[in-house]
C-alpha atoms as a PDB file:
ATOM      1  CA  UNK A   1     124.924 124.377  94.407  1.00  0.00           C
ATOM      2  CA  UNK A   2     122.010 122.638  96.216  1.00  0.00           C
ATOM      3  CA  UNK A   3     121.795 122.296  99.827  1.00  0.00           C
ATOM      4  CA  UNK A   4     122.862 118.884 101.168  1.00  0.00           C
ATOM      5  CA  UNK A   5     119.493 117.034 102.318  1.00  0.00           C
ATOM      6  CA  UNK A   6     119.779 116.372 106.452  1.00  0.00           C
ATOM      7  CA  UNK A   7     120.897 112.714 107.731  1.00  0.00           C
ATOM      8  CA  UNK A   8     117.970 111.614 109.668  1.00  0.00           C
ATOM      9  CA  UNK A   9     117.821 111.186 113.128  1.00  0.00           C
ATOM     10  CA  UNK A  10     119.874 108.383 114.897  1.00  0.00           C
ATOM     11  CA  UNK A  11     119.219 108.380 118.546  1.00  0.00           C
ATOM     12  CA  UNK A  12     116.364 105.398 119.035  1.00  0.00           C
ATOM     13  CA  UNK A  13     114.740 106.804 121.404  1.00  0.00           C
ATOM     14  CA  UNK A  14     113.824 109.808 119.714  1.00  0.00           C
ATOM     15  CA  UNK A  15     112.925 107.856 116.752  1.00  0.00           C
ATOM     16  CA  UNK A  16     110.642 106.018 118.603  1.00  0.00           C
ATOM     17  CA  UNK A  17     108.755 109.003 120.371  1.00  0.00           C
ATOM     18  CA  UNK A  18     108.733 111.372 117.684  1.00  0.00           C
ATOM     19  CA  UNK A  19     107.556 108.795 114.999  1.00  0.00           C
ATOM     20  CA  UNK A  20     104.098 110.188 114.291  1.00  0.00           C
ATOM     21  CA  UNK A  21     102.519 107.410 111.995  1.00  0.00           C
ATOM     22  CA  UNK A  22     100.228 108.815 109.807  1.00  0.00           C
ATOM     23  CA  UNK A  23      97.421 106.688 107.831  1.00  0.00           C
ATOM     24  CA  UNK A  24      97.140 106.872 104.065  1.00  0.00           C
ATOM     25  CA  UNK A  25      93.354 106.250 103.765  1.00  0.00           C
ATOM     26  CA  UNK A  26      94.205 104.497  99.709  1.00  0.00           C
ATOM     27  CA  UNK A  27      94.213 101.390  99.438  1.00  0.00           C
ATOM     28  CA  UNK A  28      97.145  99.633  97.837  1.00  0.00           C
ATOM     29  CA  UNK A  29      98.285  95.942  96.465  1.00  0.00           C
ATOM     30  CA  UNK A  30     101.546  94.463  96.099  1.00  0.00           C
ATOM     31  CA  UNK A  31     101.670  92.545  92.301  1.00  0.00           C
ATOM     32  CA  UNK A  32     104.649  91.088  90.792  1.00  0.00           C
ATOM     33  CA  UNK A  33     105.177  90.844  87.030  1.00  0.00           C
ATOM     34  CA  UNK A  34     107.913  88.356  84.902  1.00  0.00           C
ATOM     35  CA  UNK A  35     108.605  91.576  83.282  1.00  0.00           C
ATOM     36  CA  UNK A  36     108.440  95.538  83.786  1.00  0.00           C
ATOM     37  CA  UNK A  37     105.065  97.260  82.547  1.00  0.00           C
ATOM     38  CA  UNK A  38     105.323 100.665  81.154  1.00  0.00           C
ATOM     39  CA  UNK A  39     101.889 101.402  82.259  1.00  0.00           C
ATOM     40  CA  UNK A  40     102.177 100.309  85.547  1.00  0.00           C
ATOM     41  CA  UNK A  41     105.713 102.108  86.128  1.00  0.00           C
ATOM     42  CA  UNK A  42     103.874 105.530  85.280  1.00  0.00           C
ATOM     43  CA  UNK A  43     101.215 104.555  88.127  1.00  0.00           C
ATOM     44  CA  UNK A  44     103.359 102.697  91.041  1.00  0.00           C
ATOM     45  CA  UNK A  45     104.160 104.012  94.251  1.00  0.00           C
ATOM     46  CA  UNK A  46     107.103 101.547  94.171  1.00  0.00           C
ATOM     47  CA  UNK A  47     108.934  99.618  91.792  1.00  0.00           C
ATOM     48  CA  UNK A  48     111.612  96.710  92.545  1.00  0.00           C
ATOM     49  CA  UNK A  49     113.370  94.272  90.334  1.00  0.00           C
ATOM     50  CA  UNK A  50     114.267  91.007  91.333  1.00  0.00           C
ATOM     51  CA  UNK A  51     115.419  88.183  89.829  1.00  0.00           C
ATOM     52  CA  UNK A  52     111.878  86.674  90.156  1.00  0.00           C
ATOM     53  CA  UNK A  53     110.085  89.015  88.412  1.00  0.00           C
ATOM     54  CA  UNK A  54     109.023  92.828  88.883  1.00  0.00           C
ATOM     55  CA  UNK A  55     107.167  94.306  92.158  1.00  0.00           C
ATOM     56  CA  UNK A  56     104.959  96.837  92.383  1.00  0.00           C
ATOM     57  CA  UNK A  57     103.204  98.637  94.809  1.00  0.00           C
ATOM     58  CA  UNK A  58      99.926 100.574  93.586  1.00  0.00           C
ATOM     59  CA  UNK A  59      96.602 101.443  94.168  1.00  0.00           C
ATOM     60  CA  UNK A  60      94.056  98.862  94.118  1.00  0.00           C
ATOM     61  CA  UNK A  61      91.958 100.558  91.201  1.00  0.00           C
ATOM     62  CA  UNK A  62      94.985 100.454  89.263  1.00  0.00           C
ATOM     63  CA  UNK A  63      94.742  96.362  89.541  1.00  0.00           C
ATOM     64  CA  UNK A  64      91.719  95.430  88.057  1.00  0.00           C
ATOM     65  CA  UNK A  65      93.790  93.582  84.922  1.00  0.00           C
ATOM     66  CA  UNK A  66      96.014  91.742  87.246  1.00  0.00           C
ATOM     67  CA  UNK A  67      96.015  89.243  89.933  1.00  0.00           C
ATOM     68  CA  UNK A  68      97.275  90.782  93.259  1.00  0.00           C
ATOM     69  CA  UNK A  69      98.168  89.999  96.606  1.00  0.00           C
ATOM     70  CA  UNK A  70      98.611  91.872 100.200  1.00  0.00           C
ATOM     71  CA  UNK A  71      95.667  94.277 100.426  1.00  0.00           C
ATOM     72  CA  UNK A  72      96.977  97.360 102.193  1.00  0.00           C
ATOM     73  CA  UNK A  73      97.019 100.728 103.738  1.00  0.00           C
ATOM     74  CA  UNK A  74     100.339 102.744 104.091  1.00  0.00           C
ATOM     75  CA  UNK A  75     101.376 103.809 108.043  1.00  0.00           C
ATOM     76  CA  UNK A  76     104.418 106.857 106.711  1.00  0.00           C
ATOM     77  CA  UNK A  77     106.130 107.287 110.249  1.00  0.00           C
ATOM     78  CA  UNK A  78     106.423 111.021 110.263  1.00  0.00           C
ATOM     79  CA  UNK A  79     109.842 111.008 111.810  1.00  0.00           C
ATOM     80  CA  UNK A  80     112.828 112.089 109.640  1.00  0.00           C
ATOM     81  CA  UNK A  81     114.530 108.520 110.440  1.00  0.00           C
ATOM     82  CA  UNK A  82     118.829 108.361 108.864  1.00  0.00           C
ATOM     83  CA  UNK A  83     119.069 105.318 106.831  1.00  0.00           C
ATOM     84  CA  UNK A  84     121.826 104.335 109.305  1.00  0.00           C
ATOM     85  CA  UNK A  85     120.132 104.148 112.134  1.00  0.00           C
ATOM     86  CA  UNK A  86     119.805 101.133 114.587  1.00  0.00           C
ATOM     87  CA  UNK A  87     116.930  99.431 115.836  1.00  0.00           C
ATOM     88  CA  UNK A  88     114.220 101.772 115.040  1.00  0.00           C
ATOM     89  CA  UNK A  89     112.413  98.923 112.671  1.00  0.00           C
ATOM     90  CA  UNK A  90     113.267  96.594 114.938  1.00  0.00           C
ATOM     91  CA  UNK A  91     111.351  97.809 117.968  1.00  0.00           C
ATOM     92  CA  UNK A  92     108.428  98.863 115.533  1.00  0.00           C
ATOM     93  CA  UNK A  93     108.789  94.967 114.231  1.00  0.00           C
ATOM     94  CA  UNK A  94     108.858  93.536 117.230  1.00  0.00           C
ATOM     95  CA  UNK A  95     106.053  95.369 118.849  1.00  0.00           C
ATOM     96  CA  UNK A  96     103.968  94.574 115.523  1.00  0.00           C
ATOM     97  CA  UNK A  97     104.932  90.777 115.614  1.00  0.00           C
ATOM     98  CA  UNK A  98     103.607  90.874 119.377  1.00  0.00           C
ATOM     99  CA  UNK A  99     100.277  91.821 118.271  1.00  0.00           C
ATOM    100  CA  UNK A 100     100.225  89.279 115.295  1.00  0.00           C
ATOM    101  CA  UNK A 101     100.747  92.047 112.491  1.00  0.00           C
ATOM    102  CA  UNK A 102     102.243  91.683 109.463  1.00  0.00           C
ATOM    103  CA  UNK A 103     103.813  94.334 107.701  1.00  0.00           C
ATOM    104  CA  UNK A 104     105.970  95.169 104.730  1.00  0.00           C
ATOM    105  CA  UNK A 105     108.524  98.256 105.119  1.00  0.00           C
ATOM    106  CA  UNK A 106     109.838 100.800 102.804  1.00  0.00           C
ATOM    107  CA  UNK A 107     112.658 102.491 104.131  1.00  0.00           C
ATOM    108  CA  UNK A 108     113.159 106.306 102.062  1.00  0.00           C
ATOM    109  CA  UNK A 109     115.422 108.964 102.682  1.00  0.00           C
ATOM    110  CA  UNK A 110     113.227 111.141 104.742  1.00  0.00           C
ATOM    111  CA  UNK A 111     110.756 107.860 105.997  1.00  0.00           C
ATOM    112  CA  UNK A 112     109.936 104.927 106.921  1.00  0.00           C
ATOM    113  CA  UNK A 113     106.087 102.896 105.324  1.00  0.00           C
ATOM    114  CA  UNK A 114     104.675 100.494 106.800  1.00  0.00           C
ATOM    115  CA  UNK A 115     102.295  98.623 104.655  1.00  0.00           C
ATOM    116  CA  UNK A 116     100.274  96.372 106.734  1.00  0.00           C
ATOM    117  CA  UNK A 117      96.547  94.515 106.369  1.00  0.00           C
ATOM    118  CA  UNK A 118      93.513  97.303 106.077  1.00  0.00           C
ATOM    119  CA  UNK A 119      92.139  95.135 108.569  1.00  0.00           C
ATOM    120  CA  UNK A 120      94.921  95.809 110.792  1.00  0.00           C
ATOM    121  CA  UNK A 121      95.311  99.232 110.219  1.00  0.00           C
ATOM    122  CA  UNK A 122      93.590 100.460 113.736  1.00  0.00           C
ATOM    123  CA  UNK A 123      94.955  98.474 115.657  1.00  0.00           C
ATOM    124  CA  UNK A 124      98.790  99.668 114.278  1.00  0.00           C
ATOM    125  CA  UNK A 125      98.654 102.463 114.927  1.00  0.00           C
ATOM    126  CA  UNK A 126      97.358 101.654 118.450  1.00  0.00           C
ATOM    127  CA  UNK A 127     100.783  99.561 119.053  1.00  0.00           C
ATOM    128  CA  UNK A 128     102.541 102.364 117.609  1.00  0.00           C
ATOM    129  CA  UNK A 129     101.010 105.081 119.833  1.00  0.00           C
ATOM    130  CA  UNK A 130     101.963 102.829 122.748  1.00  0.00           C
ATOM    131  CA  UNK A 131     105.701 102.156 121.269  1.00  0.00           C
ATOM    132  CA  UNK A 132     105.945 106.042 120.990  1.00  0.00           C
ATOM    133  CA  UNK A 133     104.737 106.427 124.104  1.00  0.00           C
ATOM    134  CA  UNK A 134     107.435 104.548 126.017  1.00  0.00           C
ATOM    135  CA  UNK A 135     104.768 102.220 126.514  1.00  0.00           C
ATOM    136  CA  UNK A 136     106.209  98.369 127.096  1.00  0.00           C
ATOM    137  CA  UNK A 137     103.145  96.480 127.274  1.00  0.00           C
ATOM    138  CA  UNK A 138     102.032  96.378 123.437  1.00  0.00           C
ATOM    139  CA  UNK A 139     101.369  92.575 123.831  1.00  0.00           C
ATOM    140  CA  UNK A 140      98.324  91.358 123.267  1.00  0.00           C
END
């Protein structure tokens, strides 16, 4: 019998200073399809039906037959986050929507992405240092 996987942290405030975002250099694309793509399924990150169509989040070389939008880097916040805890996207939202960045999350088990502009990718993970830093001021 396996092990049962941890819970995550819960406790905000540990979340927040123990988040350690780390940058995936690739660059990715968000696409969405009317249907599912057998190719693409064997090369997406992410996958997610809705009643729209089919999203998908892969890497931009893997787009060159389709028409994409939301140019991206991934920001994985090192932090074993629980999927029940409170607030911890909220403060990283808020402190993002302070500095006019946009970003799309994907909560996992063990963490948290942040996709967000490559040309905002610096300056995230500046916020983010400041945010784990106890650091109020991430305004502009």
């Amino acid at each position: 019998m396996s092990e049962k996987p941890s819970p995550g942290e819960l406790d905000l405030n540990r979340l927040l200073a123990n988040m350690t975002p780390e940058l995936d250099e690739q660059i990715w694309v968000f696409l969405s399809l009317k249907s599912p793509d057998r190719d693409l399924d064997q090369k997406a990150l992410m996958r997610f039906e809705e009643d729209e169509g089919t999203t998908y989040i892969i890497k931009e070389e893997d787009s060159t037959d389709h028409d994409v939008s939301f140019r991206c880097q991934r920001i994985t916040l090192q932090v074993h986050s629980s999927l029940e805890a409170v607030g911890f996207l909220d403060a990283i939202s808020t402190a993002l929507t302070l500095n006019g960045i946009s970003s799309n999350v994907v909560s996992a088990f063990y963490h948290d992405h942040l996709f967000v502009p490559v040309e905002k990718t610096t300056q995230t993970l500046s916020v983010l240092k400041a945010l784990s830093q106890g650091d109020g001021s991430t305004a502009r």
